[in-house]
N, C-alpha and C. Protein backbone atom coordinates (compact mmCIF):
# COMPACT_ATOMS: atom_id res chain seq x y z
N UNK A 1 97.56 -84.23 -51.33
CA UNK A 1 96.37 -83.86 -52.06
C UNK A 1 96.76 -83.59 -53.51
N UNK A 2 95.90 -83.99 -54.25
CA UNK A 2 96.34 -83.80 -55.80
C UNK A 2 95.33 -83.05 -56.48
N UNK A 3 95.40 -82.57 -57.52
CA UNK A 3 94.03 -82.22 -57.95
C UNK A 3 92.70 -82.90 -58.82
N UNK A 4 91.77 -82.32 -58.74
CA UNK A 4 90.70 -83.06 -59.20
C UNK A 4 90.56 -83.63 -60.39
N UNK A 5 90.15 -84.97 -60.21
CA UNK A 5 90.05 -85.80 -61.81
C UNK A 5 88.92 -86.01 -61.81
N UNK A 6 88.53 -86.10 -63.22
CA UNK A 6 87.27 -86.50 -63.30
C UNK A 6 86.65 -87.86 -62.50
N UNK A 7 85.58 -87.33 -62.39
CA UNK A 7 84.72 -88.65 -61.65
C UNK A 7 83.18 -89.10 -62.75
N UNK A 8 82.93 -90.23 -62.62
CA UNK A 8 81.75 -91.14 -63.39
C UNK A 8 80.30 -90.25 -63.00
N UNK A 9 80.14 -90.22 -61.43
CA UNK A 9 79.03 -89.29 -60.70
C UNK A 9 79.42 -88.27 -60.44
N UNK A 10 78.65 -87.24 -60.11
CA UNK A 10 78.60 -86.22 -59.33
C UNK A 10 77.23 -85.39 -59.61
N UNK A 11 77.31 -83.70 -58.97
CA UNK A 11 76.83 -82.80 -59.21
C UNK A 11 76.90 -82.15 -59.13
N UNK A 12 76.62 -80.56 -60.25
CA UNK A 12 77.40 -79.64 -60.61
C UNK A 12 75.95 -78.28 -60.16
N UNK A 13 75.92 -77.59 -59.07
CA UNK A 13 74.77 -76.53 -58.87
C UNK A 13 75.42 -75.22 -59.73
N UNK A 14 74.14 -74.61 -60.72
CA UNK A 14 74.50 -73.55 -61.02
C UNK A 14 74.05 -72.11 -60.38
N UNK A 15 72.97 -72.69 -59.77
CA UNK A 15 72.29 -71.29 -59.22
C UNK A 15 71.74 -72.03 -58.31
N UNK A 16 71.01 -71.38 -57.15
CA UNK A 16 70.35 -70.71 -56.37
C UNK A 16 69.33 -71.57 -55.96
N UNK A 17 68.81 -71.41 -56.97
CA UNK A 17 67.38 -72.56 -57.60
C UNK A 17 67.57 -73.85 -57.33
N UNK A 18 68.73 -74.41 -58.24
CA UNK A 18 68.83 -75.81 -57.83
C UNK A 18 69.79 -76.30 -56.82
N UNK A 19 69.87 -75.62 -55.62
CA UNK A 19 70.47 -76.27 -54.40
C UNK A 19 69.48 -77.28 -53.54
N UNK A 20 68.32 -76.92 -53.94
CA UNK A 20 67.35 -78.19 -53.48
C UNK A 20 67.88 -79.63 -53.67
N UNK A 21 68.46 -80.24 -54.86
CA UNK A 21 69.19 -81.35 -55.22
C UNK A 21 70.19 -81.98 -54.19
N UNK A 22 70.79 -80.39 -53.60
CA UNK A 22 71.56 -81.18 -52.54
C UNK A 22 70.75 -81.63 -51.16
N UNK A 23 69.60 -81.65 -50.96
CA UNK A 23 68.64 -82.36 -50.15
C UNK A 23 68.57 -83.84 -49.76
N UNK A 24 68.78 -84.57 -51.22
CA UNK A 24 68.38 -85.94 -51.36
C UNK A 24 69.49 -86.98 -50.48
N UNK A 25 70.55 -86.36 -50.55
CA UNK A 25 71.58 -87.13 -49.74
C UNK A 25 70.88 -87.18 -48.12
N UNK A 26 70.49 -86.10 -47.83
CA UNK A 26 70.02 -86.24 -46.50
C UNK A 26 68.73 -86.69 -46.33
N UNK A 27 67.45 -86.84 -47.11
CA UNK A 27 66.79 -87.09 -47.56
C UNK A 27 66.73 -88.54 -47.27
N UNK A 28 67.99 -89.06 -48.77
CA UNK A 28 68.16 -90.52 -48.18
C UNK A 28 68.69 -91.15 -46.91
N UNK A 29 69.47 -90.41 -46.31
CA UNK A 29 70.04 -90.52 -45.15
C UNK A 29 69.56 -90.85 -43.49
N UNK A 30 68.23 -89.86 -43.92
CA UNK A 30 67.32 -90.07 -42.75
C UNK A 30 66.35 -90.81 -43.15
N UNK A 31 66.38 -91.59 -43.73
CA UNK A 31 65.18 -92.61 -43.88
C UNK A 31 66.44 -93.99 -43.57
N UNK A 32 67.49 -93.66 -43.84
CA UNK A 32 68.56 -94.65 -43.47
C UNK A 32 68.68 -95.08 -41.60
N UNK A 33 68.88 -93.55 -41.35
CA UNK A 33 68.78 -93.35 -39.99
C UNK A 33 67.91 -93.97 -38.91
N UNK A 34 66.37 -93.90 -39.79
CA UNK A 34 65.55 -94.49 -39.06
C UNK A 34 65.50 -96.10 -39.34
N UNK A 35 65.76 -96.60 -40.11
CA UNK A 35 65.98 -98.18 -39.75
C UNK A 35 67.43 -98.03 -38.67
N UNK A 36 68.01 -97.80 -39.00
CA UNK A 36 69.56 -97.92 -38.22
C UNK A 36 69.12 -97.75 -37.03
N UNK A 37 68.19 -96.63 -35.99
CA UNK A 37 67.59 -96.45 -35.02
C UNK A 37 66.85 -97.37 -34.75
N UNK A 38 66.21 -97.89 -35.44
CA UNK A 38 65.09 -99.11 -34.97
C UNK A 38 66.09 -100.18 -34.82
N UNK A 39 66.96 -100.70 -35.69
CA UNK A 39 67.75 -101.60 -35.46
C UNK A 39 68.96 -102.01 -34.07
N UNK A 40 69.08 -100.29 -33.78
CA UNK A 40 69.56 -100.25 -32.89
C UNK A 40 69.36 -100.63 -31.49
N UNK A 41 67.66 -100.23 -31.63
CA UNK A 41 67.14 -100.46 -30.12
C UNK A 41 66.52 -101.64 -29.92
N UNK A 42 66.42 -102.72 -30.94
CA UNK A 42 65.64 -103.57 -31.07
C UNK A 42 67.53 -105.00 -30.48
N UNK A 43 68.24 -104.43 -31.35
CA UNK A 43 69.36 -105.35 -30.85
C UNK A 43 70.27 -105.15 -30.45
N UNK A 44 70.03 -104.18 -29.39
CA UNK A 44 71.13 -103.92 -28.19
C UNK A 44 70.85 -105.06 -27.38
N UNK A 45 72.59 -105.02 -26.82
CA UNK A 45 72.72 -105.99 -25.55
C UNK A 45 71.91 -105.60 -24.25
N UNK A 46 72.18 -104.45 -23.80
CA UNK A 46 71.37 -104.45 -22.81
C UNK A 46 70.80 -102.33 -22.88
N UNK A 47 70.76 -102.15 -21.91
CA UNK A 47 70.41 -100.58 -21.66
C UNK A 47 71.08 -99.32 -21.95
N UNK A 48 72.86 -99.82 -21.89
CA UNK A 48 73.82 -99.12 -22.10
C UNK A 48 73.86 -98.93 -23.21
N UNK A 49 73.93 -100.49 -23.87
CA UNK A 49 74.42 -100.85 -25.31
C UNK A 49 73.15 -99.54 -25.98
N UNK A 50 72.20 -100.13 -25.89
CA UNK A 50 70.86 -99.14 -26.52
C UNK A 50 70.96 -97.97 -26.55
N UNK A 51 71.25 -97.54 -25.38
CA UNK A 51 71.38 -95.51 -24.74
C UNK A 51 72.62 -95.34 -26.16
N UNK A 52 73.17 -95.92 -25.95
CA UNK A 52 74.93 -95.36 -27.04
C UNK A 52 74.71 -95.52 -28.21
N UNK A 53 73.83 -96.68 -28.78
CA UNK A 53 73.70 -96.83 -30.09
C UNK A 53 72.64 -95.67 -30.80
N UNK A 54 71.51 -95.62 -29.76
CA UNK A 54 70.46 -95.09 -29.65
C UNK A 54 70.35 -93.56 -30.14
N UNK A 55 71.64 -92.74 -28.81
CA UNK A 55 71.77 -91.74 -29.24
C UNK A 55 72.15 -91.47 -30.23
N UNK A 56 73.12 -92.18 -30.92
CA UNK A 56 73.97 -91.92 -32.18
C UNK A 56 72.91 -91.68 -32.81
N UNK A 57 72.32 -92.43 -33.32
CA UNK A 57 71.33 -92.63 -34.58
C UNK A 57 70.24 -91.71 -34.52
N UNK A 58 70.09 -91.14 -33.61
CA UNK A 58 69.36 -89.82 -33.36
C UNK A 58 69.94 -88.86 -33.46
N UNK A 59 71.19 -88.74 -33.57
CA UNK A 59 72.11 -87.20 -33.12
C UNK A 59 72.38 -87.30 -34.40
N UNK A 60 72.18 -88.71 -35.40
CA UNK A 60 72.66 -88.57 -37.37
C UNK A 60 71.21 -88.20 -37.52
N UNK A 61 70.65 -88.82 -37.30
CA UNK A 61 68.58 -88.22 -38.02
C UNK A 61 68.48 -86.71 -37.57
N UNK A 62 69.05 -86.27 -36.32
CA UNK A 62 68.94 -84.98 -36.77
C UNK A 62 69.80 -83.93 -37.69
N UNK A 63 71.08 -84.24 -37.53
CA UNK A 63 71.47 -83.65 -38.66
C UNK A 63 71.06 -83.71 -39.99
N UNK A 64 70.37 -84.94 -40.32
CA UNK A 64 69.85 -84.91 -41.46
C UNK A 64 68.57 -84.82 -41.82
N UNK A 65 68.03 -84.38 -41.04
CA UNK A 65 66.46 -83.70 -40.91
C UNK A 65 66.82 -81.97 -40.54
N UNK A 66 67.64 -81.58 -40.03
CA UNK A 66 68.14 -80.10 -40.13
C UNK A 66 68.63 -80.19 -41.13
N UNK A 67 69.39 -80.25 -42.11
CA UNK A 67 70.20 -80.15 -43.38
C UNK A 67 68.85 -79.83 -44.20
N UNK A 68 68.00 -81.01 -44.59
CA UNK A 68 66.42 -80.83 -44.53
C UNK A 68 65.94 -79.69 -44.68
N UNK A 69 65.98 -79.31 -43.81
CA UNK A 69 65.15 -77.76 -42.96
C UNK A 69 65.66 -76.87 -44.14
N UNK A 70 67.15 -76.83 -43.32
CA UNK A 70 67.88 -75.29 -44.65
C UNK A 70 67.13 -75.72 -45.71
N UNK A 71 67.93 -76.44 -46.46
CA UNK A 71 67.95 -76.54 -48.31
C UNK A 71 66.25 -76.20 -48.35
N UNK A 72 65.27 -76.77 -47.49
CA UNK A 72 63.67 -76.61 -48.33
C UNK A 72 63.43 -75.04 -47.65
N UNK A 73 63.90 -74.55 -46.63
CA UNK A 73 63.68 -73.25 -46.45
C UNK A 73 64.49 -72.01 -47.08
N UNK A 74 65.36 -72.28 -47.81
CA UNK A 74 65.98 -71.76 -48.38
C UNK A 74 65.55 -71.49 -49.83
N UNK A 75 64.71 -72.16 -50.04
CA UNK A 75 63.95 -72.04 -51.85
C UNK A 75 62.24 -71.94 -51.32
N UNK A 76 62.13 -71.65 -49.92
CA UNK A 76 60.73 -71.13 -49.31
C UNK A 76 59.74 -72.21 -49.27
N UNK A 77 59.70 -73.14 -48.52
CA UNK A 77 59.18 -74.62 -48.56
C UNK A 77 59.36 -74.68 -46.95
N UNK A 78 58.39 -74.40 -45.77
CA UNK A 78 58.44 -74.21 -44.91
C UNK A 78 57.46 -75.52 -44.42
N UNK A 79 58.14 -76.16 -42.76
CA UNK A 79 57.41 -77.11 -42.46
C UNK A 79 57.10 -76.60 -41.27
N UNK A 80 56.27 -77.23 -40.29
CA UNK A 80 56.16 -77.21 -38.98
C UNK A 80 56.83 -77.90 -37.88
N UNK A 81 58.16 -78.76 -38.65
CA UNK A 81 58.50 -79.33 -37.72
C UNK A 81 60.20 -78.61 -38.04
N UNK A 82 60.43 -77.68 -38.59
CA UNK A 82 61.34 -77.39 -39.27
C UNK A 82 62.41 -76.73 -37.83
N UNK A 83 61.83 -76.19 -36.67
CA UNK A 83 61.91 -75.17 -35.98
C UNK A 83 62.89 -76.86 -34.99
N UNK A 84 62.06 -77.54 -34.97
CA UNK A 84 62.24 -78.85 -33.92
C UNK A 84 63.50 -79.17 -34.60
N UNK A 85 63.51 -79.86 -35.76
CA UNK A 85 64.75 -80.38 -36.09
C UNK A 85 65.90 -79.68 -35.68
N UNK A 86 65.75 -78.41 -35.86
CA UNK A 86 67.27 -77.50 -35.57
C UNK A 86 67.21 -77.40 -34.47
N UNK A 87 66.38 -77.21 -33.36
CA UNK A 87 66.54 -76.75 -31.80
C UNK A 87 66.94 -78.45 -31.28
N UNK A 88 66.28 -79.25 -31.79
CA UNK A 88 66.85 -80.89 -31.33
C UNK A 88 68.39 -81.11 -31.50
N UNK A 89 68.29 -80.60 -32.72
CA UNK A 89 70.12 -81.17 -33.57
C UNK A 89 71.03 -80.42 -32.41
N UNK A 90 70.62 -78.85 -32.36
CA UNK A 90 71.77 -78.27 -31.43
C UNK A 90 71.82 -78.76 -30.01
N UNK A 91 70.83 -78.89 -29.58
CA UNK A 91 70.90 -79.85 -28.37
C UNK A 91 71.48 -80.95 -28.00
N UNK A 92 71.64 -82.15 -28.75
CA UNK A 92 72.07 -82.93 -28.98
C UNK A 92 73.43 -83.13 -29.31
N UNK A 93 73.53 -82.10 -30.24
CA UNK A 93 75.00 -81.61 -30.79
C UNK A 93 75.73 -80.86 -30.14
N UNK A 94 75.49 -79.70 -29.75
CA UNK A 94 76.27 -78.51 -29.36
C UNK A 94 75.99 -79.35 -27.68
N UNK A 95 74.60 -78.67 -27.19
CA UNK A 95 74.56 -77.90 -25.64
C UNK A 95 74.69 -79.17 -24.93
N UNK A 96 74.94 -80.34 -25.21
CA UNK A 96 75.04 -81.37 -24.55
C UNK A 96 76.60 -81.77 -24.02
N UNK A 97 77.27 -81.19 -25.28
CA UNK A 97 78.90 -81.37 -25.25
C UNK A 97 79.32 -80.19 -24.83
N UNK A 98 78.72 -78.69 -25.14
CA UNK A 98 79.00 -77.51 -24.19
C UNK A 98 79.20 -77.35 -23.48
N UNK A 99 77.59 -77.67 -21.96
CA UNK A 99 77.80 -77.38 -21.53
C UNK A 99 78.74 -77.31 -20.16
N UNK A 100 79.76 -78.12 -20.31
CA UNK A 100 80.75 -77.89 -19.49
C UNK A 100 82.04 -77.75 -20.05
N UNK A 101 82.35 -77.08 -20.54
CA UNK A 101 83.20 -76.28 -21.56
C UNK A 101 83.02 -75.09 -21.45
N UNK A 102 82.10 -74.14 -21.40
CA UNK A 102 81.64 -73.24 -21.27
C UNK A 102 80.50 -72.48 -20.62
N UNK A 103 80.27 -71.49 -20.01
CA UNK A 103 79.47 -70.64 -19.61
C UNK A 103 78.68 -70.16 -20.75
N UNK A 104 79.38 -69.29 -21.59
CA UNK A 104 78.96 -68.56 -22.46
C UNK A 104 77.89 -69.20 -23.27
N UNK A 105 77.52 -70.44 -23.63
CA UNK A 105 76.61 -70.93 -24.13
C UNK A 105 75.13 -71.14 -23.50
N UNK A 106 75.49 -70.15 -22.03
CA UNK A 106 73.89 -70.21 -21.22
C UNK A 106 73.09 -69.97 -21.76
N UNK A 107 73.04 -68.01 -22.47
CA UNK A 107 71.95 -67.47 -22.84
C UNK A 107 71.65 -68.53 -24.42
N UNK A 108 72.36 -68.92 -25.25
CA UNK A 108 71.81 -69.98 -26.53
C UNK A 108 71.39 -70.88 -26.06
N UNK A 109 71.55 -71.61 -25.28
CA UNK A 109 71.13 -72.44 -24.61
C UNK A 109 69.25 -72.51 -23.96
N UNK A 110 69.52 -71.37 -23.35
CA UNK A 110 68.20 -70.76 -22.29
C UNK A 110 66.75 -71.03 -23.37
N UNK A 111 66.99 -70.48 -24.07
CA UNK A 111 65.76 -70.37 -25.22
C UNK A 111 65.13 -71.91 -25.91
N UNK A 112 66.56 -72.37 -26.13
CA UNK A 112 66.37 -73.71 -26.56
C UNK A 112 65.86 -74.71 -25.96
N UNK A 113 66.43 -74.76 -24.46
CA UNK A 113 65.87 -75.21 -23.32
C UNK A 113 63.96 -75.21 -22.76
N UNK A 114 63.76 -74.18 -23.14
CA UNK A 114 62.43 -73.43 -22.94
C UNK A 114 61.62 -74.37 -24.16
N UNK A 115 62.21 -74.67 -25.29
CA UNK A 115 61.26 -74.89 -26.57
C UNK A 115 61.17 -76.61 -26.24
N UNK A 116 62.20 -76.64 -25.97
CA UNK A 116 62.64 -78.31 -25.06
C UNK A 116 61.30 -78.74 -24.35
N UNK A 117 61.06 -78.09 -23.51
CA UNK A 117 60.41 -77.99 -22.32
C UNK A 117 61.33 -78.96 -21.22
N UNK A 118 63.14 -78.39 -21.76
CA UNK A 118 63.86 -79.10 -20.54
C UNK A 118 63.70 -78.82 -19.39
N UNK A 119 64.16 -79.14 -18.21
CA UNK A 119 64.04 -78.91 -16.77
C UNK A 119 65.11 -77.65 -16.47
N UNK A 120 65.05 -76.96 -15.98
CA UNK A 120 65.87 -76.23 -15.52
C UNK A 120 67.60 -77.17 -14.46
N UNK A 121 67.32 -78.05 -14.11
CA UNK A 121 68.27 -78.32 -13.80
C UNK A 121 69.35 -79.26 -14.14
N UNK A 122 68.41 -79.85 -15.12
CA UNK A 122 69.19 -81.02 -16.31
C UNK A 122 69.67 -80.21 -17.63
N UNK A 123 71.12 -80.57 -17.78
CA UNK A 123 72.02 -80.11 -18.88
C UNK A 123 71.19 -80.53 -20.00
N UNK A 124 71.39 -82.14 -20.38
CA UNK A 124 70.72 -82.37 -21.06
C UNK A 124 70.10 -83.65 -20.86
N UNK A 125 69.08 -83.82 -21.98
CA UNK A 125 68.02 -85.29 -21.89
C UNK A 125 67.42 -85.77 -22.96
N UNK A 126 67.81 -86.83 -23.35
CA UNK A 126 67.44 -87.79 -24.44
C UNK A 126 66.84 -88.79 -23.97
N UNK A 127 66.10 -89.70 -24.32
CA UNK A 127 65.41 -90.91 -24.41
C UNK A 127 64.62 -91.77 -25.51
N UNK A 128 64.67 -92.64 -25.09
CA UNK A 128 64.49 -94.03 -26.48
C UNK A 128 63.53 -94.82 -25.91
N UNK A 129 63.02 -94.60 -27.02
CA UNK A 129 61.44 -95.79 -26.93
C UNK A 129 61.87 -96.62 -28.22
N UNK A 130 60.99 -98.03 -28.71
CA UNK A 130 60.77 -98.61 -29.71
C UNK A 130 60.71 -97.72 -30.83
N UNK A 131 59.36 -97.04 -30.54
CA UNK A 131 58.84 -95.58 -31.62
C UNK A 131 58.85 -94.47 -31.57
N UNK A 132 59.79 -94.25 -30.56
CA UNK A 132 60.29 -92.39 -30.63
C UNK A 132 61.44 -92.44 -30.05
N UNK A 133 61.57 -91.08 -29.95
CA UNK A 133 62.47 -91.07 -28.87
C UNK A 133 62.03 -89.27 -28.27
N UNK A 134 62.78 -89.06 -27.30
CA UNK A 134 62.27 -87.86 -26.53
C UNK A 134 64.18 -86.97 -26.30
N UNK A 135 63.63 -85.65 -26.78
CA UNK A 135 64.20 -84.43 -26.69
C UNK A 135 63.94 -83.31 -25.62
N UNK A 136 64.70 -83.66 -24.10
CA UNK A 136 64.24 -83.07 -23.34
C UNK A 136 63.34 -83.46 -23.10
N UNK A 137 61.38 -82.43 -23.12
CA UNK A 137 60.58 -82.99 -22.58
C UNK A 137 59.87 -83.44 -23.90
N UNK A 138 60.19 -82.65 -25.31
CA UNK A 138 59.45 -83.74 -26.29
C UNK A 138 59.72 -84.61 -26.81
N UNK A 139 58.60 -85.70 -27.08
CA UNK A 139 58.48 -86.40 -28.22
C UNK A 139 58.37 -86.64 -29.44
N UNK A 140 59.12 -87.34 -29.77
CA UNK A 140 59.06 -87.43 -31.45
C UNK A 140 58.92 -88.65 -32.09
N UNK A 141 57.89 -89.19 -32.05
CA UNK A 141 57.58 -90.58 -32.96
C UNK A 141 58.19 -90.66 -34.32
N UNK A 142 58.76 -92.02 -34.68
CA UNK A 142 59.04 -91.84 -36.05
C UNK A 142 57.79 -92.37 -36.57
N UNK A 143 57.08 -92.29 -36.99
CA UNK A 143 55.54 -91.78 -37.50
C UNK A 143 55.81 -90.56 -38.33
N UNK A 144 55.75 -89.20 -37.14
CA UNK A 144 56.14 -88.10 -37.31
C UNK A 144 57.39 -87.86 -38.26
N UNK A 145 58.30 -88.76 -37.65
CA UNK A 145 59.48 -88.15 -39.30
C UNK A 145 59.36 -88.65 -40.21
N UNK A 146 58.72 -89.88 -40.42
CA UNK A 146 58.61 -90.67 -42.04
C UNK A 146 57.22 -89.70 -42.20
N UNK A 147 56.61 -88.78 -41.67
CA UNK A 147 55.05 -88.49 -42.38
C UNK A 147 56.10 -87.00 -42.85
N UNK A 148 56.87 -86.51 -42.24
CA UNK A 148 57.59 -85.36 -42.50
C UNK A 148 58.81 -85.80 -43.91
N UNK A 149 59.34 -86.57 -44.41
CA UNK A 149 60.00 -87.39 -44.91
C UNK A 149 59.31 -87.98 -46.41
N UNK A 150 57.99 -87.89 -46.03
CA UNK A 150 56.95 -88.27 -47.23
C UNK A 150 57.11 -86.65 -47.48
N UNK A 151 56.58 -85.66 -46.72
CA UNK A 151 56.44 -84.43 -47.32
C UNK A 151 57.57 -84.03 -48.00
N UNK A 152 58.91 -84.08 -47.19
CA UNK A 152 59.92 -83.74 -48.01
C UNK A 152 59.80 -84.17 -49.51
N UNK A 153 59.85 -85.20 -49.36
CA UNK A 153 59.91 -86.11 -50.95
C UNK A 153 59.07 -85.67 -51.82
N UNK A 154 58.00 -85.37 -51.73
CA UNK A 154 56.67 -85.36 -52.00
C UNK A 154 57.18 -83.41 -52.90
N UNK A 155 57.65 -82.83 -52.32
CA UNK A 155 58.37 -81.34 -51.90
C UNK A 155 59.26 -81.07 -53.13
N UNK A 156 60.32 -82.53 -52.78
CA UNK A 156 61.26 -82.27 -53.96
C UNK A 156 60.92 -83.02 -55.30
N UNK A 157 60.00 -84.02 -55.59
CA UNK A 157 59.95 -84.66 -56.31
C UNK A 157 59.44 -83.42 -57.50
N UNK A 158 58.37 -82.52 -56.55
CA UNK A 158 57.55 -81.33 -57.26
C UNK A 158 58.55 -80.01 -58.14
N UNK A 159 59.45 -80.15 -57.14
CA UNK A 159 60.95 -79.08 -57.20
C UNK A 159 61.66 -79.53 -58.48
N UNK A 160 62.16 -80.91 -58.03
CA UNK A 160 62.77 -81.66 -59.38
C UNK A 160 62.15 -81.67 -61.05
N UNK A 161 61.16 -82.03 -60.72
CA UNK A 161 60.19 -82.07 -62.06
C UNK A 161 60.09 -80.30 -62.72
N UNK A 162 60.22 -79.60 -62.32
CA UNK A 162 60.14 -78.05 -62.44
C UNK A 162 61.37 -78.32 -63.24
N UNK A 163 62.58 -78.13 -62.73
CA UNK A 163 63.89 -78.25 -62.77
C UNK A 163 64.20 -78.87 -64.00
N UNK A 164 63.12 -80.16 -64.57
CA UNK A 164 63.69 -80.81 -65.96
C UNK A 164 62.71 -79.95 -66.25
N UNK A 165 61.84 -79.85 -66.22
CA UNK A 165 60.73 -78.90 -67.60
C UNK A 165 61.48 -77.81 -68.04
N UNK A 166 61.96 -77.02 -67.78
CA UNK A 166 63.30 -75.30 -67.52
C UNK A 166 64.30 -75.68 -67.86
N UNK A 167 64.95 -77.18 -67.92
CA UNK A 167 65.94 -77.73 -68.14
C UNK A 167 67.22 -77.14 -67.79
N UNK A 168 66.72 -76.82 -66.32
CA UNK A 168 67.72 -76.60 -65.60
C UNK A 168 68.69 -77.92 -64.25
N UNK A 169 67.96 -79.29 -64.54
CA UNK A 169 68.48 -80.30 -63.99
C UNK A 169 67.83 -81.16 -65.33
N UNK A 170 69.37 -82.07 -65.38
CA UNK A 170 69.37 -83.32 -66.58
C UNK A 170 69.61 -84.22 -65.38
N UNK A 171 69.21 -85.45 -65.93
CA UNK A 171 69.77 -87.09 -65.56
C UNK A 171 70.48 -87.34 -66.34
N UNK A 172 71.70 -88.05 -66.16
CA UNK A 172 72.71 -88.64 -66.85
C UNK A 172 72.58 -90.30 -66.76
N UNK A 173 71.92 -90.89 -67.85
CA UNK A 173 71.99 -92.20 -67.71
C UNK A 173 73.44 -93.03 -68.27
């Protein structure tokens, strides 16, 4: 490891305020996600191929629809689907690979499970449609995340524009 040299891009947060900026990566990411998901299920080889590709690209859209969540709830920009993204991501993420590793992840688990509307006797459960896919017992159309995805944008574009008026975010052309 050496130390840092200058680079052409980047970005430099000074406060508080403008950590919203770091949004857009994920932002762009999950709008990435969702072609990559459609692409996925549309040209898999067969059922397997789909389930593996499938999940992936769901287990990245949620991390980057939770990442999402923080940064706009964190500068008080609250959604309704904000609660889903994070109880999906950990599901997917954590309690799926948990739970046999551990006990101790019952009671985190239990609650999450409940919002799921998982089964009590299934660890975990994913599924893939063309236009959604399902978390436990809900659904989630991508409809629903590109209409959530417009809001984001829609969110920061409002955030950003603040940010040059205060001239507290420049563009560097």
């Amino acid at each position: 490891m050496t130390n840092s040299k200058p680079m052409n891009y980047g970005v430099k947060i000074a406060g508080r305020d403008e950590q919203l900026v770091l949004a857009t990566p994920y932002l762009y990411g999950a709008r990435v996600q969702l072609e990559r998901y459609s692409d996925a299920f549309a040209n898999a080889k067969d059922g397997v191929d789909r389930a593996v590709k499938c999940f992936h690209e769901v287990s990245t859209l949620l991390e980057d629809l939770d990442c999402l969540s923080v940064y706009f709830e964190n500068v008080g920009k609250s959604h309704s689907q904000h609660k889903l993204w994070k109880e999906a991501r950990q599901h997917i993420r954590h309690d799926m690979r948990d739970a046999w590793i551990s006990e101790r992840n019952q009671q985190k688990t239990t609650s999450r499970a409940k919002f799921l509307n998982l089964r009590e006797e299934v660890t975990g459960s994913v599924g893939f449609d063309q236009n959604a896919f399902n978390i436990g017992g809900v659904t989630v159309g991508l409809d629903e995340v590109n209409s959530y995805l417009d809001w984001a944008d829609q969110q920061y574009r409002a955030y950003e524009q603040g940010l040059i008026e205060t001239g507290r975010l420049h563009h560097e052309k």
